[in-house]
C-alpha atoms as a PDB file:
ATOM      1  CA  UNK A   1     -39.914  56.035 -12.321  1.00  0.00           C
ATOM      2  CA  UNK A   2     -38.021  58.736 -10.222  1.00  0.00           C
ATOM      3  CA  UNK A   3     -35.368  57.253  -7.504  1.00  0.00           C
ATOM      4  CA  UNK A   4     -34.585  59.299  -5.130  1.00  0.00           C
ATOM      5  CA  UNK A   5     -32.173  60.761  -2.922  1.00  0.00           C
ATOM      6  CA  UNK A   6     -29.497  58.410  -4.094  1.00  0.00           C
ATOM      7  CA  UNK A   7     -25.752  58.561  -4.083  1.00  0.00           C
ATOM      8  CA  UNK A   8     -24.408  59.084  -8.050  1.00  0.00           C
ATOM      9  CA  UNK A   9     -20.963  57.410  -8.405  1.00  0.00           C
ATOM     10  CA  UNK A  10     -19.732  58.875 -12.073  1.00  0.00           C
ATOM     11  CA  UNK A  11     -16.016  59.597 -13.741  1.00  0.00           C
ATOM     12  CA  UNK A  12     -16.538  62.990 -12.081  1.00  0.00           C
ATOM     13  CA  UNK A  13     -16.957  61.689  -8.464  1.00  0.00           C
ATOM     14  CA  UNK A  14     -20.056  60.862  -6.246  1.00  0.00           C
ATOM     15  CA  UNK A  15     -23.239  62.893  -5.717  1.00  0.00           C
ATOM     16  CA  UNK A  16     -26.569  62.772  -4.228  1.00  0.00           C
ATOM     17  CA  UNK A  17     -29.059  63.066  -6.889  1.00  0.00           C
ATOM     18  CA  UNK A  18     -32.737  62.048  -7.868  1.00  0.00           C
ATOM     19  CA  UNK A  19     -33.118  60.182 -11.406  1.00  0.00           C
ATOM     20  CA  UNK A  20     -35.648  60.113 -13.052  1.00  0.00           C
ATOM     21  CA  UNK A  21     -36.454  56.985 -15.973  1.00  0.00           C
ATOM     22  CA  UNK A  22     -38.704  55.565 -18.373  1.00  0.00           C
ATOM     23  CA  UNK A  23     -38.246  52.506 -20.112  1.00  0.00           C
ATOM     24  CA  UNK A  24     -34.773  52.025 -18.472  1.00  0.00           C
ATOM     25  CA  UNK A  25     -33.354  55.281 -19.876  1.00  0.00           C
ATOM     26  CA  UNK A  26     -31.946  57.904 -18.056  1.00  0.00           C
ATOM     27  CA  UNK A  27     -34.545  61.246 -18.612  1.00  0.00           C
ATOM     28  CA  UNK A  28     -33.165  63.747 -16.425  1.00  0.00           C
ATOM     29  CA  UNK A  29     -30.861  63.696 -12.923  1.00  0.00           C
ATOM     30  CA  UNK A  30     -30.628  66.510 -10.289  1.00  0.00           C
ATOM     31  CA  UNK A  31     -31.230  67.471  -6.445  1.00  0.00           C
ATOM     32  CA  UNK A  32     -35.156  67.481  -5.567  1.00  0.00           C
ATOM     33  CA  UNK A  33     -36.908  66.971  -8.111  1.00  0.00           C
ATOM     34  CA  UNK A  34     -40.372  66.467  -8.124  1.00  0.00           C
ATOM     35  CA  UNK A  35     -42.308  63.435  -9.017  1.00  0.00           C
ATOM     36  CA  UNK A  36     -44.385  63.789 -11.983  1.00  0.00           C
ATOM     37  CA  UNK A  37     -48.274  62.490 -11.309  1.00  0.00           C
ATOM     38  CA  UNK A  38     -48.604  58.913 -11.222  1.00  0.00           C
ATOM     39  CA  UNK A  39     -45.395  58.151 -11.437  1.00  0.00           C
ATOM     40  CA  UNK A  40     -43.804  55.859  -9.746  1.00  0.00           C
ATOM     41  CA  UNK A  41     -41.043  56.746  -6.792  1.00  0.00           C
ATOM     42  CA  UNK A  42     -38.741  54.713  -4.934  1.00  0.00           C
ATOM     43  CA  UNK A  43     -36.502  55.384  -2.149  1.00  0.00           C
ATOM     44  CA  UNK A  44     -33.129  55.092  -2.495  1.00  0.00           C
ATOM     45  CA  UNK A  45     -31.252  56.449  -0.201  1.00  0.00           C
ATOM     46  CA  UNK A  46     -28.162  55.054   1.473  1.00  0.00           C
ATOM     47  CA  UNK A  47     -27.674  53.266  -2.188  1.00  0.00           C
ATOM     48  CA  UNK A  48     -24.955  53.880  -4.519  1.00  0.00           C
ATOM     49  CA  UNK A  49     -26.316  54.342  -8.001  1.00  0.00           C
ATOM     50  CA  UNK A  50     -24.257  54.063 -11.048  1.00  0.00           C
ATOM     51  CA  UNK A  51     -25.997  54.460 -14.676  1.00  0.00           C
ATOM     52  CA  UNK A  52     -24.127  52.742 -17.111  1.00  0.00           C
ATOM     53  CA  UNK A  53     -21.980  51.537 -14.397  1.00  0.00           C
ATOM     54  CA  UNK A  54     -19.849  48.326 -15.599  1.00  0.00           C
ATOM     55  CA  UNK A  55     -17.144  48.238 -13.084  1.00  0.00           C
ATOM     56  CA  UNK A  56     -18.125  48.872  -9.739  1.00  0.00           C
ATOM     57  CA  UNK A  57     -13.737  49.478  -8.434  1.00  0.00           C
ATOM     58  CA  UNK A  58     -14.435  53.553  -8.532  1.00  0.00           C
ATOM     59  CA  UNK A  59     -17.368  52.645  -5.723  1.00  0.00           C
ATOM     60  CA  UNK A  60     -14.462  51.560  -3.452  1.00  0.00           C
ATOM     61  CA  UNK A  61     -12.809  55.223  -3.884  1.00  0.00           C
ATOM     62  CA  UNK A  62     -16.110  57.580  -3.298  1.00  0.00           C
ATOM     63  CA  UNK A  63     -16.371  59.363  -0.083  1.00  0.00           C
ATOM     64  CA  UNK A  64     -19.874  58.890   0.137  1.00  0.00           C
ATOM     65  CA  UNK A  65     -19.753  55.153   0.372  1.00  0.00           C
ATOM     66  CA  UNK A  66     -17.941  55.550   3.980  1.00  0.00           C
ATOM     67  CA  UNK A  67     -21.286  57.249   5.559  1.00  0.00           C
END
């Protein structure tokens, strides 16, 4: 599954990035990337993602969350 066009929140700060997963791993993040054939995309713009995320407080903090 690749999501796309989403808003990262990390330790490092907040970015928009595509991710791209398979069995609910993490395979690879990064700006545009391509879906690979048949596999499944999704739309996420507008959302904050955070992998591994336990505590959402840093959410409240990212810059990206205001727009």
């Amino acid at each position: 599954m690749l999501l796309k066009n989403g808003i990262v929140v990390s330790g490092s700060g907040c970015t928009r990035q595509d991710i791209r997963m398979d069995e609910g791993r993490i395979l690879q993040t990064g700006a545009g990337l391509n879906p690979l054939e048949g596999e499944e995309v999704m739309d996420v713009s507008g959302c904050l993602v955070a992998p591994g995320g336990i505590d959402a407080t840093p959410i409240s903090t990212c810059p990206a969350a205001a727009s």
